[in-house]
Protein backbone atom coordinates (compact mmCIF):
# COMPACT_ATOMS: atom_id res chain seq x y z
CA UNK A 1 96.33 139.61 129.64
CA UNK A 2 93.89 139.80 132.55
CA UNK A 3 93.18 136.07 132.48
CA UNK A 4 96.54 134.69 131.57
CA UNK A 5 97.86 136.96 134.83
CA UNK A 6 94.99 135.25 137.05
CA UNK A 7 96.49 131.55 135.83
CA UNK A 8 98.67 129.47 137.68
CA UNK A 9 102.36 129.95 136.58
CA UNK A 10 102.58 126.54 135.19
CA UNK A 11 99.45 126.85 132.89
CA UNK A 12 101.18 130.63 131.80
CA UNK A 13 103.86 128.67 130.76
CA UNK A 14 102.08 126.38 129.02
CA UNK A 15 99.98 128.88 127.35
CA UNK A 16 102.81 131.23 126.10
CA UNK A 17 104.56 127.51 124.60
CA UNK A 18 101.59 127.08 122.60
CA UNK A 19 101.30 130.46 121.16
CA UNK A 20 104.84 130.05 120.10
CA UNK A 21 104.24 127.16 118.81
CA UNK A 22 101.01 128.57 116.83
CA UNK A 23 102.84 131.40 115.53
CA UNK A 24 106.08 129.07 114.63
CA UNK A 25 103.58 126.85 112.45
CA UNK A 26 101.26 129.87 110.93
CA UNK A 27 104.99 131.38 109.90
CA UNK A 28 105.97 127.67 108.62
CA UNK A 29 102.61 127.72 106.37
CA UNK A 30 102.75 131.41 105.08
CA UNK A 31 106.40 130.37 104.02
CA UNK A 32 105.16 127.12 102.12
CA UNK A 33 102.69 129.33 100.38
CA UNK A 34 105.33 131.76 99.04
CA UNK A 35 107.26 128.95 97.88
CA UNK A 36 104.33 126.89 96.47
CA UNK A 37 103.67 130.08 94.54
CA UNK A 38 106.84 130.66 93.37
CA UNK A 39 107.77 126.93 92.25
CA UNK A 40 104.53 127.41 90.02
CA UNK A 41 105.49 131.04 88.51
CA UNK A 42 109.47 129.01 87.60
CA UNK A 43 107.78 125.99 86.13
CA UNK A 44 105.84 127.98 84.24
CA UNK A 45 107.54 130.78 82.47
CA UNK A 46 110.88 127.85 82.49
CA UNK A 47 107.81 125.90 79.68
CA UNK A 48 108.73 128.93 77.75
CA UNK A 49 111.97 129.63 77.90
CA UNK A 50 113.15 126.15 77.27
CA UNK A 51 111.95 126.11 73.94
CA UNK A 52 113.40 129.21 73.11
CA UNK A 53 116.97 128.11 73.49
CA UNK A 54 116.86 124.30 72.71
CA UNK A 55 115.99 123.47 68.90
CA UNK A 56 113.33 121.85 68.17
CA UNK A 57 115.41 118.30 67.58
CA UNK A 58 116.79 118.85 71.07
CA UNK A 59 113.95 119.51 73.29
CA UNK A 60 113.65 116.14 74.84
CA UNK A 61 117.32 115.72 75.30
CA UNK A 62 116.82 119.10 77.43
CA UNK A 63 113.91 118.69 79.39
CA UNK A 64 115.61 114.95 79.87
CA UNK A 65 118.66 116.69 81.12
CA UNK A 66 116.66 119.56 83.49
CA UNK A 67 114.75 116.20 85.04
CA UNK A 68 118.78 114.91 85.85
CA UNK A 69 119.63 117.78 87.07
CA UNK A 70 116.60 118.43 89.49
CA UNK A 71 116.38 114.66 90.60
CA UNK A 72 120.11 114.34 91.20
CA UNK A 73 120.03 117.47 93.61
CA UNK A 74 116.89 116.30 95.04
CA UNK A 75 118.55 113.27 96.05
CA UNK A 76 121.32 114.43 97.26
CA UNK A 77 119.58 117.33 99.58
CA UNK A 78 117.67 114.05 101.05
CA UNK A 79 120.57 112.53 101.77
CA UNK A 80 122.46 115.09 103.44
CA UNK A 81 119.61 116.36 104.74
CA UNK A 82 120.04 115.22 108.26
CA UNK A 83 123.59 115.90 108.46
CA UNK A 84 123.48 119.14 107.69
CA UNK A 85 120.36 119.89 109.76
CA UNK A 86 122.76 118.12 112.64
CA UNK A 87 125.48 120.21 112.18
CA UNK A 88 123.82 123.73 111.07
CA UNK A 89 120.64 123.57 113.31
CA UNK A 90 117.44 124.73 111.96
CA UNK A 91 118.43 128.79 111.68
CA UNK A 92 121.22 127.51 109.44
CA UNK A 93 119.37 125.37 107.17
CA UNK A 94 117.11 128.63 106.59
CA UNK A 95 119.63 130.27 105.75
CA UNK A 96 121.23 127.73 103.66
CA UNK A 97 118.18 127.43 101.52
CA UNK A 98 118.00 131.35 101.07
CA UNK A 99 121.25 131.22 99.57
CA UNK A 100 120.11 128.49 97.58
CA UNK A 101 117.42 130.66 96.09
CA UNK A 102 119.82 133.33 95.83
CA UNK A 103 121.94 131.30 94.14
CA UNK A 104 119.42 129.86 91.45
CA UNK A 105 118.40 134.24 90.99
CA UNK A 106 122.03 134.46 90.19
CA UNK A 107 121.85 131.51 87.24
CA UNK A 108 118.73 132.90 85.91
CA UNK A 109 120.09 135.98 85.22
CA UNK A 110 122.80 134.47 82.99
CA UNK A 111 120.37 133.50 80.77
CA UNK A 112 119.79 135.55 77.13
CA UNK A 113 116.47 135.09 74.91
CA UNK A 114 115.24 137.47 72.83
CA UNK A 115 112.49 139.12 74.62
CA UNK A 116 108.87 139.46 72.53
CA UNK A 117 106.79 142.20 72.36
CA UNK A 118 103.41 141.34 73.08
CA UNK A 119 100.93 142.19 70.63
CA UNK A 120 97.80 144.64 71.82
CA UNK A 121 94.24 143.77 71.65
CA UNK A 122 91.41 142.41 74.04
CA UNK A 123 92.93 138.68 73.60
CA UNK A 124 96.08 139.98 76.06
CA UNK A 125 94.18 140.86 78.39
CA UNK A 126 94.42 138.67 81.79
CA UNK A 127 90.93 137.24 81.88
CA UNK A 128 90.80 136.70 77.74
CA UNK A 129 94.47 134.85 77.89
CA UNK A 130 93.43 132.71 80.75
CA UNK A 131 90.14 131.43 78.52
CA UNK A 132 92.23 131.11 75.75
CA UNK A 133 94.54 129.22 77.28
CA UNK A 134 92.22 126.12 78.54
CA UNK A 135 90.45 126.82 74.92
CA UNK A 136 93.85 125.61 73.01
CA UNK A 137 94.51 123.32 75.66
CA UNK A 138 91.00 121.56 75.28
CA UNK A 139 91.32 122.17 71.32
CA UNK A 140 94.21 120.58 70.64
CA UNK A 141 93.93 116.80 70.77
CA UNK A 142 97.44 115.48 71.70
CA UNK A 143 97.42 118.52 74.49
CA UNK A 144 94.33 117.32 75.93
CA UNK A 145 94.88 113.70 76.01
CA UNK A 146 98.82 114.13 77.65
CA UNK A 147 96.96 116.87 80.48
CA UNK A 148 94.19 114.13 81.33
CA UNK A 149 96.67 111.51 81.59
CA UNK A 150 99.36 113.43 83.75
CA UNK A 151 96.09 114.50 85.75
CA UNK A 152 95.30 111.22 86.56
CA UNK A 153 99.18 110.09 87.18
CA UNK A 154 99.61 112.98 89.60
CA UNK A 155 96.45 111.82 91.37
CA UNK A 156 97.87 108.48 92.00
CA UNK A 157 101.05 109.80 93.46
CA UNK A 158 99.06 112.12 95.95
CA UNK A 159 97.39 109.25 96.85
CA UNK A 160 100.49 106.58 97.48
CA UNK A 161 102.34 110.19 98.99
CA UNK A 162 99.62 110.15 101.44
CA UNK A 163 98.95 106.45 102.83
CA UNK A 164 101.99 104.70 101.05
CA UNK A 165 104.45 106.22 104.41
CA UNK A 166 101.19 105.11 106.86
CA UNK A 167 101.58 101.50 105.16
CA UNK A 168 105.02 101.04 105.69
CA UNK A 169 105.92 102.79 108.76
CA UNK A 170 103.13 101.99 110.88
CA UNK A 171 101.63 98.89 108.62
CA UNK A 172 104.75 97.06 108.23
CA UNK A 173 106.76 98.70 110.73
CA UNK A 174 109.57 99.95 108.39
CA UNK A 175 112.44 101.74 110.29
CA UNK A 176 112.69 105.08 109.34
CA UNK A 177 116.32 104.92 108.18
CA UNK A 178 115.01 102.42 105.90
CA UNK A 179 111.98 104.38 104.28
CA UNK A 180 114.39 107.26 103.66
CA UNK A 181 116.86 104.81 101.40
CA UNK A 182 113.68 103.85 99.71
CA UNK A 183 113.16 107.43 98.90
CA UNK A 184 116.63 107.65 97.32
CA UNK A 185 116.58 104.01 95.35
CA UNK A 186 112.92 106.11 94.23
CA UNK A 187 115.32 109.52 92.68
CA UNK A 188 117.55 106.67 91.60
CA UNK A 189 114.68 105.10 89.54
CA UNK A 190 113.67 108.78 88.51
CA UNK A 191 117.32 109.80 87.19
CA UNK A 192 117.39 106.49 85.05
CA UNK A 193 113.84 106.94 83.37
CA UNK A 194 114.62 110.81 82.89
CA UNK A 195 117.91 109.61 81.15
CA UNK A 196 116.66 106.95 79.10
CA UNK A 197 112.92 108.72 77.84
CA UNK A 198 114.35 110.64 75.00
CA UNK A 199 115.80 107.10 73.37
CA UNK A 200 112.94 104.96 74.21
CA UNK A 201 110.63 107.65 72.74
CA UNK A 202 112.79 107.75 69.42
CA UNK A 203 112.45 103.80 69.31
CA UNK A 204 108.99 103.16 70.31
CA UNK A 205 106.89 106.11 69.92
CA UNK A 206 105.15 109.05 72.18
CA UNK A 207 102.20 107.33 72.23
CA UNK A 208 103.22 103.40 72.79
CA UNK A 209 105.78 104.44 75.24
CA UNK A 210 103.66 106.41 77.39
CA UNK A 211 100.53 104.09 77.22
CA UNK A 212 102.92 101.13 78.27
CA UNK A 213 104.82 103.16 81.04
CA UNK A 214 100.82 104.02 82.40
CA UNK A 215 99.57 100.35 82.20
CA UNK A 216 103.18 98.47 83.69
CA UNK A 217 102.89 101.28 86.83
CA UNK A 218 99.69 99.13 87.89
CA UNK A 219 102.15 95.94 88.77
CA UNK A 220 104.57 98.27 89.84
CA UNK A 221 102.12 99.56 92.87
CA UNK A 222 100.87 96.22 93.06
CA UNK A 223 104.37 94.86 94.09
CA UNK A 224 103.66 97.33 97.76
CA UNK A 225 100.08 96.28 97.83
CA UNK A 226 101.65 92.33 97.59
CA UNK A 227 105.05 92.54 99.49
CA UNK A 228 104.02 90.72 102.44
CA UNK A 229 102.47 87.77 100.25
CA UNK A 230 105.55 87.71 98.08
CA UNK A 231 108.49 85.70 98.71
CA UNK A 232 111.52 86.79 100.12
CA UNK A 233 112.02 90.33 102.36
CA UNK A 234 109.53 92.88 101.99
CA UNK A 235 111.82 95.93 101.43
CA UNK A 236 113.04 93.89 98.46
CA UNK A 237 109.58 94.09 96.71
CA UNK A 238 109.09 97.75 98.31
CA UNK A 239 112.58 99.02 96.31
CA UNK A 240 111.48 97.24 93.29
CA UNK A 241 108.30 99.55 93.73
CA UNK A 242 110.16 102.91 94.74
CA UNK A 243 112.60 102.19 91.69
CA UNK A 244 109.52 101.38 89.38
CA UNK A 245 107.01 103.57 89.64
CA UNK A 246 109.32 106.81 89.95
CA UNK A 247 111.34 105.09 86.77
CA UNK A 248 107.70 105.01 85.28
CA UNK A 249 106.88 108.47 86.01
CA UNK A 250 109.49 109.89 85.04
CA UNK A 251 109.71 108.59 81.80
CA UNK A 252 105.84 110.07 81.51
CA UNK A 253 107.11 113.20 82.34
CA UNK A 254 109.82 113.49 80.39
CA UNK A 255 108.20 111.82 77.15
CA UNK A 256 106.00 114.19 75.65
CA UNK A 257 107.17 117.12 77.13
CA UNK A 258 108.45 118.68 73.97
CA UNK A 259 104.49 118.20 72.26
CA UNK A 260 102.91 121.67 73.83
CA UNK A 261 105.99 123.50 72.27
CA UNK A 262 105.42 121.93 68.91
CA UNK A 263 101.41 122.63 68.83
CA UNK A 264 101.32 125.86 70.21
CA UNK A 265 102.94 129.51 69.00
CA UNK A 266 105.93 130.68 71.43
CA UNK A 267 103.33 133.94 72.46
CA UNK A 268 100.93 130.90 73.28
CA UNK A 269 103.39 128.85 75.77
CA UNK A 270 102.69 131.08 78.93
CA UNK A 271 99.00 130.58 78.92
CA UNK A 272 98.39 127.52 77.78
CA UNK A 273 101.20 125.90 79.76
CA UNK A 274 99.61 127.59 82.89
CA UNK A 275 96.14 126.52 82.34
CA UNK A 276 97.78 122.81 81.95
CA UNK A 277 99.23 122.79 85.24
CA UNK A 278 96.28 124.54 87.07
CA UNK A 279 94.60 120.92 85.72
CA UNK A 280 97.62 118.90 86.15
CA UNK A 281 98.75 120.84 89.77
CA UNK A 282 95.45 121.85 91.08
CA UNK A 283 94.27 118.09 90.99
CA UNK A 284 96.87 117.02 93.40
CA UNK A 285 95.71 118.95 96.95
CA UNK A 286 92.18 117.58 96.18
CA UNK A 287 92.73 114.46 95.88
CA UNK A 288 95.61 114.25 98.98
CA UNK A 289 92.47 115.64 101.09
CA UNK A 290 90.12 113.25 99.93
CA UNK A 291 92.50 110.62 99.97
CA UNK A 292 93.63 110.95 103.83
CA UNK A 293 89.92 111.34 104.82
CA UNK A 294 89.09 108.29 103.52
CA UNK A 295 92.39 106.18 104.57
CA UNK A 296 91.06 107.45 108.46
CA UNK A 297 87.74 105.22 107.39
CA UNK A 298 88.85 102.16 105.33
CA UNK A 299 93.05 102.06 106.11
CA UNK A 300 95.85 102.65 103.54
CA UNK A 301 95.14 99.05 102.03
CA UNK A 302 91.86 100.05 99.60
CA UNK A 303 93.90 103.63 98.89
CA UNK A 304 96.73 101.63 97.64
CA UNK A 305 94.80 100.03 95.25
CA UNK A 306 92.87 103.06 94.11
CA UNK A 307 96.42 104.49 93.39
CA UNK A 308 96.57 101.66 91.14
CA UNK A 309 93.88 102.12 89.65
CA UNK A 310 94.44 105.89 88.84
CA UNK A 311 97.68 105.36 87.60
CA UNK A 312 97.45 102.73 85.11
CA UNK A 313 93.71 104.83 83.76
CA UNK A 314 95.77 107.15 83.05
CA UNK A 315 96.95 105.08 80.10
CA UNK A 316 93.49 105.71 78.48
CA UNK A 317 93.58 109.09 76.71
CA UNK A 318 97.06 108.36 75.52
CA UNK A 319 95.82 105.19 73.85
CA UNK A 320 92.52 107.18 72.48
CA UNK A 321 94.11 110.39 70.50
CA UNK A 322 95.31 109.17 66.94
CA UNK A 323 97.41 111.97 66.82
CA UNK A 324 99.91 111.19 69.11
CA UNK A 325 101.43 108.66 66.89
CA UNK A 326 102.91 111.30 64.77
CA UNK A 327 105.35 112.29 68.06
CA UNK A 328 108.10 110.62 68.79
């Protein structure tokens, strides 16, 4: 206190703004952790509930259904975003979302499966079910194969998440209005793929449906990567990309979802769905890193086309595993 007493009171000012600011943004990161953590413990123990009160004939039509449900309010929180920000301030938006979470507490508790009694022995132990779990996971063929290839989809995304707003806002000067009603025509795109997977999978099969959705995402990039050599407006070409890809996705997402139910026993589900998503999750900060270091050397240009490039090689262990024909 010695030295900030000896400064002039302009740079005390200045000092005390900063720490306020430091200590606004260390609370801000501690709180993203909590979440990030918490979003990971849902998605995981939801891979096992799901399955436990949706036949086995059903599952797609209900992960297909928890995709509508999650993009629809994801869209509309985006869209009123602003307003509500406007008109509660940031204190009330805090508080709005902690009665969001209260709110989704609430739900949860309405639900009813029969809980399982976990059988003793060194194999449920923390350590042991951890190993076991990336043992099935690499075991199983069809597992393996759908992990890689989500792997490899996710890293895409990170990679068009991190240069893809550089490109357009500062690139090709997009207004910022604009780029947020690209991010809605992009949920729109998701909602429709999530809606029509189950059918297309029915018709077409796991494993042709999510090779083709892999390779036609490559054109579907592309169409950013080309909008200001293609005819016509460039936010044309740049909605036909948000719709695409996130139609794309989704359908990748949605498709297949029901196959780690189906290979594994329910006392499996927890472990072996967690060691997925540490591959499938942990991928994604990694490659965002790596991916905004090197758009600070070469531009977002080359990163658009490695996004590309990851997305539609993602097709490859789909189109490799035999056994995913037997899926549908």
């Amino acid at each position: 206190m010695k030295h900030l007493a000896d400064c002039p009171p302009a740079h005390r000012e200045t000092i005390k703004e900063s720490r306020v600011v430091g200590d606004t943004a260390n609370v801000l990161i501690g709180v993203a952790v909590v979440l990030g953590l918490a979003d990971v413990a849902f998605t995981t123990a939801q891979s096992t509930v799901v399955p436990r009160i949706a036949p086995d004939e059903r599952l797609k039509i209900a992960y297909s259904r928890l995709t509508i449900v999650n993009q629809s309010a994801s869209t509309v929180a985006a869209a009123t975003g602003s307003l509500m920000l406007g008109w509660l301030g940031v204190p009330g938006m805090m508080w709005a979302s902690v009665c969001s979470y209260a709110g989704s507490l609430l739900f949860q508790r309405g639900i009813r499966i029969d809980r399982q009694r976990p059988t003793r022995g060194p194999s449920n132990r923390a350590k042991g079910k951890r190993r076991d779990g990336f043992h099935t996971l690499y075991r199983i063929p069809a597992l393996r194969a759908l992990t890689l290839s989500a792997a490899l989809t996710n890293a895409g995304a990170m990679v068009g998440n991190t240069v893809l707003p550089v490109f357009l806002l500062r690139d090709l000067d997009i207004a910022p209005a604009l780029f947020t009603g690209l991010g809605i025509i992009s949920a729109i795109g998701a909602i429709l793929g999530a809606g029509l997977a189950p059918r297309l999978s029915a018709k077409f099969g796991l494993k042709s449906l999510r090779s083709a959705a892999a390779i036609l995402s490559v054109p579907a990039v592309s169409l950013a990567i080309a909008c200001q050599e293609l005819p016509g407006p460039e936010l044309i070409w740049l909605s036909a990309q948000s719709a695409g890809w996130s139609f794309l996705v989704s359908i990748s997402s949605v498709a297949g979802a029901e196959v780690l139910p189906r290979s594994v026993s329910p006392k499996e589900l927890a472990t072996v769905g967690s060691a997925q998503r540490t591959i499938t999750l942990g991928i994604m900060p990694i490659v965002a890193l790596l991916g905004g270091g090197l758009a600070i050397l070469t531009g977002p240009v080359p990163l658009l086309f490695a996004w590309a490039g990851l997305a539609g090689a993602a097709a490859l262990p789909i189109m490799r595993t035999q056994s995913l024909t037997t899926f549908r």
